[in-house]
C-alpha atoms as a PDB file:
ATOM      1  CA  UNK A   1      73.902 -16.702  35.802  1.00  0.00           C
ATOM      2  CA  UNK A   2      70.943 -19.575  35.002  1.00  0.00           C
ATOM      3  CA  UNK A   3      68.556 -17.224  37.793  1.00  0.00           C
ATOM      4  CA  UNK A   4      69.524 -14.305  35.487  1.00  0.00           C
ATOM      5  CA  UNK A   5      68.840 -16.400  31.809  1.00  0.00           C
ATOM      6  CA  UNK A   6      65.785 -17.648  33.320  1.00  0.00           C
ATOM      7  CA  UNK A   7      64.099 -14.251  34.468  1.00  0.00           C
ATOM      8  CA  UNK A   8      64.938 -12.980  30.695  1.00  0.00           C
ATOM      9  CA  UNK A   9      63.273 -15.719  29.035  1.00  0.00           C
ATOM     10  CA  UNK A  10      60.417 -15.283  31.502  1.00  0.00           C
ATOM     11  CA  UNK A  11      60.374 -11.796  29.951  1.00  0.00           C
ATOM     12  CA  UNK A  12      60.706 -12.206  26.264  1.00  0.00           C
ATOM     13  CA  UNK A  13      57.560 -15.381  26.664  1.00  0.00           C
ATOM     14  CA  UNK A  14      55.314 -13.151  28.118  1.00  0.00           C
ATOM     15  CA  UNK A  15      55.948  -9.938  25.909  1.00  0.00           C
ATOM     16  CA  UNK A  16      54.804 -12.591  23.102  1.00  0.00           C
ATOM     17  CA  UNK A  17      51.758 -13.818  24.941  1.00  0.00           C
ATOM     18  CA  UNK A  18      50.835  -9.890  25.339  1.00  0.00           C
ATOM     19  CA  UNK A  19      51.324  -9.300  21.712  1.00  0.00           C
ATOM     20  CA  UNK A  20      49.429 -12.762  20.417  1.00  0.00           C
ATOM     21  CA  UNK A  21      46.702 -11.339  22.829  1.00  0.00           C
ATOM     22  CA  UNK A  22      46.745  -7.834  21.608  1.00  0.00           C
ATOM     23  CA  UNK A  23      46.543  -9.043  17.936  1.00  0.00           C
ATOM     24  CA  UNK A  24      42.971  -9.948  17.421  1.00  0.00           C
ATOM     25  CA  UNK A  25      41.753  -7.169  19.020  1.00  0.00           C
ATOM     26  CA  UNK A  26      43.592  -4.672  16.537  1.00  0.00           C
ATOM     27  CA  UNK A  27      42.412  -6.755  13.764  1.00  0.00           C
ATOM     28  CA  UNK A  28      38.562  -6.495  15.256  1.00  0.00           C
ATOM     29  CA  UNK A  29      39.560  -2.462  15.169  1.00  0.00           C
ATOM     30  CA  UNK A  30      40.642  -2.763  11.610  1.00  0.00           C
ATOM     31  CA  UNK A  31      37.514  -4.437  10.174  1.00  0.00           C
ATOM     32  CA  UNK A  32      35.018  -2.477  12.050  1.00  0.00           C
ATOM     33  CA  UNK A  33      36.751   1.206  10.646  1.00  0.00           C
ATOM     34  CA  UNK A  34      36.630  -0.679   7.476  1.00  0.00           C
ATOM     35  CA  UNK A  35      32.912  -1.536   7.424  1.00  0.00           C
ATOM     36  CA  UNK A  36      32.097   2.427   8.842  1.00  0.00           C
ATOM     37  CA  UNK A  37      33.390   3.344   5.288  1.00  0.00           C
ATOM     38  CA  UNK A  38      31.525   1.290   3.324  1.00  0.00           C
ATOM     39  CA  UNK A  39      28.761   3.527   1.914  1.00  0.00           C
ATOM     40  CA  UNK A  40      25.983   0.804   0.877  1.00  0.00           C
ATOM     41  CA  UNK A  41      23.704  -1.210   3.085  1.00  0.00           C
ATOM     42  CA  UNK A  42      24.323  -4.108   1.603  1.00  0.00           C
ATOM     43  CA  UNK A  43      28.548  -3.480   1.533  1.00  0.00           C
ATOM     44  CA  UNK A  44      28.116  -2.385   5.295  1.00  0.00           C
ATOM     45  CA  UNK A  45      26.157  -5.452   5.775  1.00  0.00           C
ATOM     46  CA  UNK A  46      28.389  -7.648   4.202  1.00  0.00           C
ATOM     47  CA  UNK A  47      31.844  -6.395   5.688  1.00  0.00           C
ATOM     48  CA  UNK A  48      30.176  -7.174   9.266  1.00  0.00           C
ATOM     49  CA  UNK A  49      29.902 -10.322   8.440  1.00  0.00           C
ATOM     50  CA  UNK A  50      32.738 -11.391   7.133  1.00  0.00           C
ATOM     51  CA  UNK A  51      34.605  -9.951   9.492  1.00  0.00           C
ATOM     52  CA  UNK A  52      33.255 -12.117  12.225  1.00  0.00           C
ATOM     53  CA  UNK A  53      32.936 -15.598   9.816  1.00  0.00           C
ATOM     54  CA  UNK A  54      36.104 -18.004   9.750  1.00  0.00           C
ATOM     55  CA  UNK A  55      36.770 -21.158   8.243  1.00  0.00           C
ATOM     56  CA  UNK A  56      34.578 -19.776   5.457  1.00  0.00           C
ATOM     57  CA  UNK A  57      37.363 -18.681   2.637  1.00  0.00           C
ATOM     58  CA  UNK A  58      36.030 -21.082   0.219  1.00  0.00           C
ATOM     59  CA  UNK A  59      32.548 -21.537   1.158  1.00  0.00           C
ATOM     60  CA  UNK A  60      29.531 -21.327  -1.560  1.00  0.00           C
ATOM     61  CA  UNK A  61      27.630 -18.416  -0.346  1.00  0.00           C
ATOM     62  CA  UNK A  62      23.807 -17.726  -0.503  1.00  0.00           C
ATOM     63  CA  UNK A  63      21.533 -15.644   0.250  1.00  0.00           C
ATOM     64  CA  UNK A  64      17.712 -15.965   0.485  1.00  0.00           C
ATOM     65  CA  UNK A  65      14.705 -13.340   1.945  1.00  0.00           C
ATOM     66  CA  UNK A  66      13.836 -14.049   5.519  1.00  0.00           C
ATOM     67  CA  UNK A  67      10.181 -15.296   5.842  1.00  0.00           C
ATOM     68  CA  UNK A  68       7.370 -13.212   7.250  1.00  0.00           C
ATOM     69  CA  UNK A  69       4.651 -10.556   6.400  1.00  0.00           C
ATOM     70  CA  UNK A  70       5.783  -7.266   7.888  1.00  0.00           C
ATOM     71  CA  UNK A  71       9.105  -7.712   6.211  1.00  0.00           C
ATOM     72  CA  UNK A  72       9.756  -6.577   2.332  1.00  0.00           C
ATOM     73  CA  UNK A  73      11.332  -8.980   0.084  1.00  0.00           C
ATOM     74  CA  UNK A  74      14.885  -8.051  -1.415  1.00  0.00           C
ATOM     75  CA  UNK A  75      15.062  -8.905  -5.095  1.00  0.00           C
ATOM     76  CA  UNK A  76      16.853 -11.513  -6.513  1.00  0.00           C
ATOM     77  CA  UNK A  77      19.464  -8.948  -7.819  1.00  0.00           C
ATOM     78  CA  UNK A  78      20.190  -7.425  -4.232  1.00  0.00           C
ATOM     79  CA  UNK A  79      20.460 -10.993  -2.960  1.00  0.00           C
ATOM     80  CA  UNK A  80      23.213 -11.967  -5.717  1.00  0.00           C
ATOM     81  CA  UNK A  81      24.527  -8.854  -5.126  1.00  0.00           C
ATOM     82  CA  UNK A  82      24.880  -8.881  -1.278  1.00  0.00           C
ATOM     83  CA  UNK A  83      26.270 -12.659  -1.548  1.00  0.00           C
ATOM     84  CA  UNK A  84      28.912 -12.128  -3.825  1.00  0.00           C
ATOM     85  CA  UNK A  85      30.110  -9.179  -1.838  1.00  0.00           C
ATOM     86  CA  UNK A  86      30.143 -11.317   1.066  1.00  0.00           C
ATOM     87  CA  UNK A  87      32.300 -13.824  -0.691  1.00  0.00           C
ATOM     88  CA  UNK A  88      34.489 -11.007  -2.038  1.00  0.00           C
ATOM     89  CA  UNK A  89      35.101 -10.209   1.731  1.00  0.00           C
ATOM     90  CA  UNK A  90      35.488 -13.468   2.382  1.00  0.00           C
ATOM     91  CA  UNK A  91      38.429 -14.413   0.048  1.00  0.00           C
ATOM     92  CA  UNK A  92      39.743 -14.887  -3.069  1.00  0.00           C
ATOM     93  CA  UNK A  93      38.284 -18.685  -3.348  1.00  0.00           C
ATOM     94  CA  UNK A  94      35.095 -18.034  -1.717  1.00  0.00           C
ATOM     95  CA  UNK A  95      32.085 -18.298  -5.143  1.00  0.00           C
ATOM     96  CA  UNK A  96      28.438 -16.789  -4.666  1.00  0.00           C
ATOM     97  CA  UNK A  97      25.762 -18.328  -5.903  1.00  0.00           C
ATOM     98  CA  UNK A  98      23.342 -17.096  -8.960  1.00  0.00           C
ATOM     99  CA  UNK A  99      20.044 -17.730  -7.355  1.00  0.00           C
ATOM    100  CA  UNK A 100      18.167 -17.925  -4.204  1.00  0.00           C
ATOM    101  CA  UNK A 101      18.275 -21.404  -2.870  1.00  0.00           C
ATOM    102  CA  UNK A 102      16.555 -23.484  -0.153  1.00  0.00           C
ATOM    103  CA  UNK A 103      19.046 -24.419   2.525  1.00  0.00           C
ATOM    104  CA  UNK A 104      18.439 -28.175   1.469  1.00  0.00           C
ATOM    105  CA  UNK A 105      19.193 -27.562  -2.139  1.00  0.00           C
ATOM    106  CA  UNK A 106      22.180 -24.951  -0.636  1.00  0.00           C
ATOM    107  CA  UNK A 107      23.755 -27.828   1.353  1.00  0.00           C
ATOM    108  CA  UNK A 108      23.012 -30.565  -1.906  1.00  0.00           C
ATOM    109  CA  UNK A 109      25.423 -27.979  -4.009  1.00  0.00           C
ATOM    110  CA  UNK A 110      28.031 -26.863  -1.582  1.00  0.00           C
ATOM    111  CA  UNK A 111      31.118 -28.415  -1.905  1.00  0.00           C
ATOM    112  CA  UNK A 112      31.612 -30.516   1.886  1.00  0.00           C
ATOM    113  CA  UNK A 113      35.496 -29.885   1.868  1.00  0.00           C
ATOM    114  CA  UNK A 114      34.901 -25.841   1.058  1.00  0.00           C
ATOM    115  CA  UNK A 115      31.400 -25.140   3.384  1.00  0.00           C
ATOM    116  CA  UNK A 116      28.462 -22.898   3.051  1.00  0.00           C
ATOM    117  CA  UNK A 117      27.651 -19.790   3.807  1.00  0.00           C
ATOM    118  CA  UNK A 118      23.524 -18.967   4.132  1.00  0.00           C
ATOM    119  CA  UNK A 119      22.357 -15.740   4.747  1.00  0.00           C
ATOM    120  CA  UNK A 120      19.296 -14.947   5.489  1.00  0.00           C
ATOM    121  CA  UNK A 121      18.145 -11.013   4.849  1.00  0.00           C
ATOM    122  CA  UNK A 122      15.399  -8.983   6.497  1.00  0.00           C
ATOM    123  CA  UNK A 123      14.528  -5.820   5.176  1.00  0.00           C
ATOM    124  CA  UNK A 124      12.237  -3.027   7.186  1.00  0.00           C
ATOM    125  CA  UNK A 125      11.337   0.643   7.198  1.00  0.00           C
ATOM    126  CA  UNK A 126      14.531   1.639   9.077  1.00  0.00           C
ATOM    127  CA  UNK A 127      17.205  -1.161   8.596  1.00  0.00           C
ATOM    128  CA  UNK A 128      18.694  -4.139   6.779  1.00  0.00           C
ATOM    129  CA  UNK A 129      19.273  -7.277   8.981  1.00  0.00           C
ATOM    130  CA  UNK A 130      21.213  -9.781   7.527  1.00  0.00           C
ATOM    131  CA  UNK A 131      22.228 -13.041   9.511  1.00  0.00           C
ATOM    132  CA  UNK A 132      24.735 -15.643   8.428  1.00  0.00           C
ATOM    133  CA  UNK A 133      24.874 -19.620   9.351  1.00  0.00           C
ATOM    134  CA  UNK A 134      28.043 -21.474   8.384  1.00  0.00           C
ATOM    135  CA  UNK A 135      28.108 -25.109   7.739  1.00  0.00           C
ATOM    136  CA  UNK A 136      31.333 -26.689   7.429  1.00  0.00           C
ATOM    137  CA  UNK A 137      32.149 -30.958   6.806  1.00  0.00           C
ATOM    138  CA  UNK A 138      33.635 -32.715   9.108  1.00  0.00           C
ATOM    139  CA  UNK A 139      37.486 -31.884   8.569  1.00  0.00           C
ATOM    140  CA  UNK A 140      39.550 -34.085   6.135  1.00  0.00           C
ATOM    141  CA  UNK A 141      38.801 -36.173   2.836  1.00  0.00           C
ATOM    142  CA  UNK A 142      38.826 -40.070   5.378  1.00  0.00           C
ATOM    143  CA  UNK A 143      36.338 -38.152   8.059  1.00  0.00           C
ATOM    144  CA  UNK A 144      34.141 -36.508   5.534  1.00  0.00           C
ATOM    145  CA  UNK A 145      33.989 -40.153   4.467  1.00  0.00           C
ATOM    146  CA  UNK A 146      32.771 -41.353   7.702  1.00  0.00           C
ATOM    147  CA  UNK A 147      30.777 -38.459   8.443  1.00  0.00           C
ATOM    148  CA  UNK A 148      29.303 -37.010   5.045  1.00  0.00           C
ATOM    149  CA  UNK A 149      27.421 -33.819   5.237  1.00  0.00           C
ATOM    150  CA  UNK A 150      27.690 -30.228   6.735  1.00  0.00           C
ATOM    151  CA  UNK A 151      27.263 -29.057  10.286  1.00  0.00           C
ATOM    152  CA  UNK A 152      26.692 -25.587  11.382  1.00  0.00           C
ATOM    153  CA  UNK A 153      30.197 -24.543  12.834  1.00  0.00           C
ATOM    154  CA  UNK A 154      29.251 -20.596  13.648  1.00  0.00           C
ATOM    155  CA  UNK A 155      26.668 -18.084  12.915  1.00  0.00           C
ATOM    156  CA  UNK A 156      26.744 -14.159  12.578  1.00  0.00           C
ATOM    157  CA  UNK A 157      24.346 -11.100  12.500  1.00  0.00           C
ATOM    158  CA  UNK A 158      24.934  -7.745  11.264  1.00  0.00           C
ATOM    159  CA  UNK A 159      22.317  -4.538  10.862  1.00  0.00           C
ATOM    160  CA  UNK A 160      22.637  -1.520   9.058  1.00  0.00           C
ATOM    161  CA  UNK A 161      20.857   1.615   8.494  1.00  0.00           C
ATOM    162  CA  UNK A 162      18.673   1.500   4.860  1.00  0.00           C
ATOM    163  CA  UNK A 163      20.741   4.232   1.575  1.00  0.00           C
ATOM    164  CA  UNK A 164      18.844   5.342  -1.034  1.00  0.00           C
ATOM    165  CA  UNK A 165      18.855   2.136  -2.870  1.00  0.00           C
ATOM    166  CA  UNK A 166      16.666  -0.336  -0.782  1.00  0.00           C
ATOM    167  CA  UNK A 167      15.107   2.733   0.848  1.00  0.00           C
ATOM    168  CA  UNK A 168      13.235   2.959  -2.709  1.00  0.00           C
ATOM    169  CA  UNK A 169      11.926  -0.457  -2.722  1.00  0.00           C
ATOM    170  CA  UNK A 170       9.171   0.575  -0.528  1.00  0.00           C
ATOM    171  CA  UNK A 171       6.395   2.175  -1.965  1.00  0.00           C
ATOM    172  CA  UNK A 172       5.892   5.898  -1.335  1.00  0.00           C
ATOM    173  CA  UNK A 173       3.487   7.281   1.117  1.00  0.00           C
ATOM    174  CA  UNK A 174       0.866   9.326  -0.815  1.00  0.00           C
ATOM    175  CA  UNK A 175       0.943  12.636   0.427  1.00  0.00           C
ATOM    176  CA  UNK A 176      -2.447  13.636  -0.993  1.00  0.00           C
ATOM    177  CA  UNK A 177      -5.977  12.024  -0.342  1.00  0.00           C
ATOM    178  CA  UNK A 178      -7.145  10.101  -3.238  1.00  0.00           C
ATOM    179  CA  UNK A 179     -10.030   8.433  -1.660  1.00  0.00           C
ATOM    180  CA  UNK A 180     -12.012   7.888   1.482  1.00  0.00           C
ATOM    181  CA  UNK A 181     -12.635   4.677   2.518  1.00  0.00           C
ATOM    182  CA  UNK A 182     -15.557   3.865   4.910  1.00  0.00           C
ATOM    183  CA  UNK A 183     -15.372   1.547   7.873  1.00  0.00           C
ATOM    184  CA  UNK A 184     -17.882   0.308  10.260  1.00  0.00           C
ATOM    185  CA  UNK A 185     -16.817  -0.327  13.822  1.00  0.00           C
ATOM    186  CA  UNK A 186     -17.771  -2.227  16.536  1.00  0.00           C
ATOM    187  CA  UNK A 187     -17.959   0.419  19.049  1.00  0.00           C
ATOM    188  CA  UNK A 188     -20.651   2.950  18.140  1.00  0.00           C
ATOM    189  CA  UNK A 189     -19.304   5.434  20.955  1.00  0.00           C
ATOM    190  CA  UNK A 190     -16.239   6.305  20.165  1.00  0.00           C
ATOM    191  CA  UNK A 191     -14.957   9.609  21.328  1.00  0.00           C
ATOM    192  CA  UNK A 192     -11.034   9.764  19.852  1.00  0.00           C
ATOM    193  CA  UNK A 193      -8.477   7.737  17.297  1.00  0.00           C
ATOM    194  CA  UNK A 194      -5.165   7.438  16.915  1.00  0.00           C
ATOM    195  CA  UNK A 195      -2.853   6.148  14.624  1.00  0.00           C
ATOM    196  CA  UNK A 196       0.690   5.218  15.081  1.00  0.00           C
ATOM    197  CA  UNK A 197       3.361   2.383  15.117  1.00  0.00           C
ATOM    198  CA  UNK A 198       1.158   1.349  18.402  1.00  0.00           C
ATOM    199  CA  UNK A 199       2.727  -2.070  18.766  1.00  0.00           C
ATOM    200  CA  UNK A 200       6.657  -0.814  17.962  1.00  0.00           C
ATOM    201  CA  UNK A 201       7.186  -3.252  14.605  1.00  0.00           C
ATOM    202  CA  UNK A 202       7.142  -0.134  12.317  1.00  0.00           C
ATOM    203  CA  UNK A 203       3.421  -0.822  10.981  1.00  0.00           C
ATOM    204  CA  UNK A 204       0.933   1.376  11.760  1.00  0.00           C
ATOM    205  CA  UNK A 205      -2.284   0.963  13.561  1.00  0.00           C
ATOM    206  CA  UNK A 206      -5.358   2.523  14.476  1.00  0.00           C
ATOM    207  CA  UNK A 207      -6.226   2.875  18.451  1.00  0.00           C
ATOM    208  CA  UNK A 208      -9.891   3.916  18.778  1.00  0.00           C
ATOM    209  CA  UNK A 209     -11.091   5.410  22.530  1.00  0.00           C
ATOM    210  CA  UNK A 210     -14.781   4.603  23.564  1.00  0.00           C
ATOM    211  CA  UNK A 211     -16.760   5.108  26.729  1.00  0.00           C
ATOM    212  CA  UNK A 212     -16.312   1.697  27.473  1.00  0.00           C
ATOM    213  CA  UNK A 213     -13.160  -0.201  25.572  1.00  0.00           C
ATOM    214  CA  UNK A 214      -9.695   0.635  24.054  1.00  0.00           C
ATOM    215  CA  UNK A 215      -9.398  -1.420  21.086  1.00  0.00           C
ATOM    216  CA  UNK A 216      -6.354  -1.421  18.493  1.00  0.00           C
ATOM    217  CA  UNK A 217      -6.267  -2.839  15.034  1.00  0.00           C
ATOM    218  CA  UNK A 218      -6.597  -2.157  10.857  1.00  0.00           C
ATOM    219  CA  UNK A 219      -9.041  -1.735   8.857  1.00  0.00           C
ATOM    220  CA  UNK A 220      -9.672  -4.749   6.933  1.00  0.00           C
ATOM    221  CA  UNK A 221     -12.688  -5.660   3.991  1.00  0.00           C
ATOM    222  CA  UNK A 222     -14.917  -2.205   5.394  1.00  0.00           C
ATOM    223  CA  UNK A 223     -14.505  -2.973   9.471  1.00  0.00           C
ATOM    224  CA  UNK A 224     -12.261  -2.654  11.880  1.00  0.00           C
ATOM    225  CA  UNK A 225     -10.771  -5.497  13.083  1.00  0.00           C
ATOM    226  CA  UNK A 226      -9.610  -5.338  16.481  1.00  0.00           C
ATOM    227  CA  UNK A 227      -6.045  -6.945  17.792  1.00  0.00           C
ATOM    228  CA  UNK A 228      -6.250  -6.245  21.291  1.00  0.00           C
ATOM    229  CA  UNK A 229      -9.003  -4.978  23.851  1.00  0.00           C
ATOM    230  CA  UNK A 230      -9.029  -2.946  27.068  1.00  0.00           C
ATOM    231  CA  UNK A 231     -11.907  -2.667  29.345  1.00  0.00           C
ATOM    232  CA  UNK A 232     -12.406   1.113  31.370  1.00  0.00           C
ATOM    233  CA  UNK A 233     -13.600  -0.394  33.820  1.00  0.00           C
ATOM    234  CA  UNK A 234     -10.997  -2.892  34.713  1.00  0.00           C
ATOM    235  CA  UNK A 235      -8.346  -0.191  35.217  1.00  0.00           C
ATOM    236  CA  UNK A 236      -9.928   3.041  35.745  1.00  0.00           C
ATOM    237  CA  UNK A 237     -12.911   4.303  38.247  1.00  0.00           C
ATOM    238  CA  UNK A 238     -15.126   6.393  37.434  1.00  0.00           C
ATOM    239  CA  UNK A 239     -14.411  10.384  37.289  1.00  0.00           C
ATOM    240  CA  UNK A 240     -15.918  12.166  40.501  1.00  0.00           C
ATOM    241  CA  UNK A 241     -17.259  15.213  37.584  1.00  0.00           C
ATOM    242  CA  UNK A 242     -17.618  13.563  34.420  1.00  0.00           C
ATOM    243  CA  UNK A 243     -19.129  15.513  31.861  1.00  0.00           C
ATOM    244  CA  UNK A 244     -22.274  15.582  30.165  1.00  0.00           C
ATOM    245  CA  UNK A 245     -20.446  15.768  26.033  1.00  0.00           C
ATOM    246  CA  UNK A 246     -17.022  13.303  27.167  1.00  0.00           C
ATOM    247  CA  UNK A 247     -14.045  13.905  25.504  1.00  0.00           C
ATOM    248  CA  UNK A 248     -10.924  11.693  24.878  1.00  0.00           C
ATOM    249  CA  UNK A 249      -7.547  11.994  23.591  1.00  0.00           C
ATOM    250  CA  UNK A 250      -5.458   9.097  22.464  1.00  0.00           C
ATOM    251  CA  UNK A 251      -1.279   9.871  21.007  1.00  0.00           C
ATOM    252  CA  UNK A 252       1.416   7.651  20.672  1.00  0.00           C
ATOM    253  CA  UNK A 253       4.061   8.859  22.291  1.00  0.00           C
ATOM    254  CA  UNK A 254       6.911   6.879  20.915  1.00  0.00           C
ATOM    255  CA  UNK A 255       6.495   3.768  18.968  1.00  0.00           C
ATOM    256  CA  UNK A 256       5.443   1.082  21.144  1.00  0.00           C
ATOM    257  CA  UNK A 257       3.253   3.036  23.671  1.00  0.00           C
ATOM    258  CA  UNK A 258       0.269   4.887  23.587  1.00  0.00           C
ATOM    259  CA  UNK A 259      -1.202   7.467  25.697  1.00  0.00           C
ATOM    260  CA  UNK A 260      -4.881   7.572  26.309  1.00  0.00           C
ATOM    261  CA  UNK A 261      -7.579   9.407  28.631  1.00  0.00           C
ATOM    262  CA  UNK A 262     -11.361   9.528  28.886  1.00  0.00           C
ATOM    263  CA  UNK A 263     -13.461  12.386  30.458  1.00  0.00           C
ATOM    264  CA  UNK A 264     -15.712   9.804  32.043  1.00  0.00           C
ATOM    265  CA  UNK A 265     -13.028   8.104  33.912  1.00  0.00           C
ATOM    266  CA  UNK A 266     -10.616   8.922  36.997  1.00  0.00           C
ATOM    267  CA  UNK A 267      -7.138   8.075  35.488  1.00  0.00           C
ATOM    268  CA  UNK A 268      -4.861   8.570  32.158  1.00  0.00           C
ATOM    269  CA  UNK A 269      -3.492   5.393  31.217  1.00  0.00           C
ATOM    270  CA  UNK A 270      -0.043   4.532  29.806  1.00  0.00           C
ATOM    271  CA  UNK A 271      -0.100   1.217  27.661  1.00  0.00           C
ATOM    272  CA  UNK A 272       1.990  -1.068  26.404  1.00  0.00           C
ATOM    273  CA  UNK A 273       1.411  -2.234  22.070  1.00  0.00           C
ATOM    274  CA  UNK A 274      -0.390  -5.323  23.548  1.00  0.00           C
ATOM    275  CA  UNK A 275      -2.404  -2.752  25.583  1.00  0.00           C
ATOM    276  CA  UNK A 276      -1.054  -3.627  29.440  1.00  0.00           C
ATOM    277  CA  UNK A 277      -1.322  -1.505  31.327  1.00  0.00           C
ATOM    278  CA  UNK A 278       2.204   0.327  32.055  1.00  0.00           C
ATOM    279  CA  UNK A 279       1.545   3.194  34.191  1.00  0.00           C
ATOM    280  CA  UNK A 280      -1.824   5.506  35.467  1.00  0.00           C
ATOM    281  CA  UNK A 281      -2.054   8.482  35.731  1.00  0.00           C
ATOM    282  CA  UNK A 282      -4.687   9.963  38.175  1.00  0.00           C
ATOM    283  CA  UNK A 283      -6.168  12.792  36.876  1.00  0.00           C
ATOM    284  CA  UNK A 284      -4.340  14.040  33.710  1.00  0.00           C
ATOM    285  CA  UNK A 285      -5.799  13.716  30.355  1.00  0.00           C
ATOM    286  CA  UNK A 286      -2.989  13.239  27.350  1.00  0.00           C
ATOM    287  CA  UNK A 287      -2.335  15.966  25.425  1.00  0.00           C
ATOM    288  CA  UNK A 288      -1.621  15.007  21.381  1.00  0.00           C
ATOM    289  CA  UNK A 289       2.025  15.826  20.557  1.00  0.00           C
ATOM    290  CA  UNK A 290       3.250  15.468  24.080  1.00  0.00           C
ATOM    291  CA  UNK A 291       2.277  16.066  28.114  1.00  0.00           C
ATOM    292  CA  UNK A 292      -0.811  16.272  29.562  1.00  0.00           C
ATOM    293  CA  UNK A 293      -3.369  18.661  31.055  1.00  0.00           C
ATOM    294  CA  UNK A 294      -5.002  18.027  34.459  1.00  0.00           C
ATOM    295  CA  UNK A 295      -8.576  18.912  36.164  1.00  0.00           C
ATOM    296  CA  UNK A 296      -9.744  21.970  36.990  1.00  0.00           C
ATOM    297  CA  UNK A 297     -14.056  22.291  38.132  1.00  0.00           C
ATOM    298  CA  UNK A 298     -15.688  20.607  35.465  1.00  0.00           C
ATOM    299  CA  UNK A 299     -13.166  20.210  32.869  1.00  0.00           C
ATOM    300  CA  UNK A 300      -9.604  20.362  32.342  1.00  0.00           C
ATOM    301  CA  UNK A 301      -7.030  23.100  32.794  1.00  0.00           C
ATOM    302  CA  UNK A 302      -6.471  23.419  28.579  1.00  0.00           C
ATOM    303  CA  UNK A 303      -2.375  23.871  29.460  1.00  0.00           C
ATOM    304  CA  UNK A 304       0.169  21.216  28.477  1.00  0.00           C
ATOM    305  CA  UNK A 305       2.387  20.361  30.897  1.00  0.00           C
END
């Protein structure tokens, strides 16, 4: 009788661990199908992160533009915008602020016993990253006594793709020529260019060719300046037939990696946006828009492969 009351309570506790256990993991469900239907950045953004903050239902919430020069600045009304749907998500007693703030002045207005919630938002060309720090006091009224102040307690990231809205804030790329600027460069031989997201950030760069160096860089002030370097020589021997008039063909193949070859040397080279070397190719020449074309006599076959 107690062997058979026994193996039935066994039961029924661990049919309520396995339901405890299955709980949070429907919930996680929940939120993310939620977030899939929000149809803003900044709503997609913020129902990410909400989803994954607790101990933040009452926390002042604020949001600030992440430092750094290949990143465009949201505008104060985005920011109010994205924090108060954050604290909307967050809970009924959860208050945005009005304004950017410092995270010193942040933590000086937060309320200790109700937290803070700083976000910090990165806007580029193809996405909205928004990351989220939580700083809660120490727990109740006597220990925020003894321990004044906020501590981070948990931090979050989310990413989503741009909409139409911040996708504007960028300034269009003129389709027609309005004027032709004139550069001097460094490199009096060059024989191709190319120009590309080269180093993968989502900036574009120029890569000139030369019969001696692989430079990339801008144009800056009338000149090119140069970010990184490659010497021929150091990767690439000489070509057994090169030809009187060399040719050269630089193309960025994806963003991140660029393709380049030079008549007067032996090998095709495959490099990196700090220009490493990644791979070699021994007698192939890059073909612009994809492939390559190899040797043949003098020259080169003219057929992409």
């Amino acid at each position: 009788m107690f062997r058979r009351f026994f193996v039935a309570l066994g039961a029924l506790s661990w049919l309520a661990t396995e339901s405890l256990a299955a709980e949070p993991a429907g919930v996680a469900n929940r939120a993310s199908a939620g977030c899939d239907q929000e149809s803003t950045a900044l709503g997609k953004a913020a129902c990410t992160l909400a989803s994954g903050l607790t101990g933040a239902d009452e926390a002042l919430v604020v949001a600030v533009t992440a430092p750094g020069t290949e990143r465009l600045s949201l505008p104060a009304t985005s920011l109010q915008r994205l924090a108060q749907l954050v604290a909307a998500q967050l809970g009924p007693r959860a208050y945005a602020s009005s304004e950017p703030l410092s995270a010193r002045d942040a933590a000086h207005r937060a309320n200790p016993g109700r937290g803070l919630v700083y976000l910090t938002a990165a806007l580029y060309r193809d996405r909205l990253d928004v990351s989220a720090d939580v700083y809660l006091g120490a727990g109740h009224f006597w220990k925020r006594v003894r321990s004044p102040g906020l501590r981070l307690a948990a931090h979050g990231f989310a990413t989503s793709p741009l909409d139409a809205e911040l996708r504007a804030l960028f300034p269009p790329i003129p389709l027609v020529v309005t004027r032709i600027d004139k550069v001097t460069l460094a490199e009096r031989d060059v024989v191709a260019l190319a120009c590309g997201d080269i180093r993968g950030d989502g900036s574009r760069e120029i890569a000139t060719v030369g019969r001696k160096t692989v430079q990339v860089g801008r144009f800056e002030h009338g000149h090119f300046a140069a970010r990184a370097s490659l010497n021929w020589a150091d990767f690439s021997a000489i070509a057994a037939t090169p030809l009187r008039e060399p040719i050269a063909a630089a193309t960025v193949a994806i963003p991140g990696t660029l393709w380049v070859g030079l008549s007067d040397r032996a090998d095709a080279l495959e490099l990196s946006g700090a220009l490493s070397v990644e791979h070699v190719w021994h007698g192939l020449m890059p073909w612009p828009g994809g492939g390559c074309t190899r040797r043949a006599g003098l020259g080169y076959e003219g057929l992409a492969r």
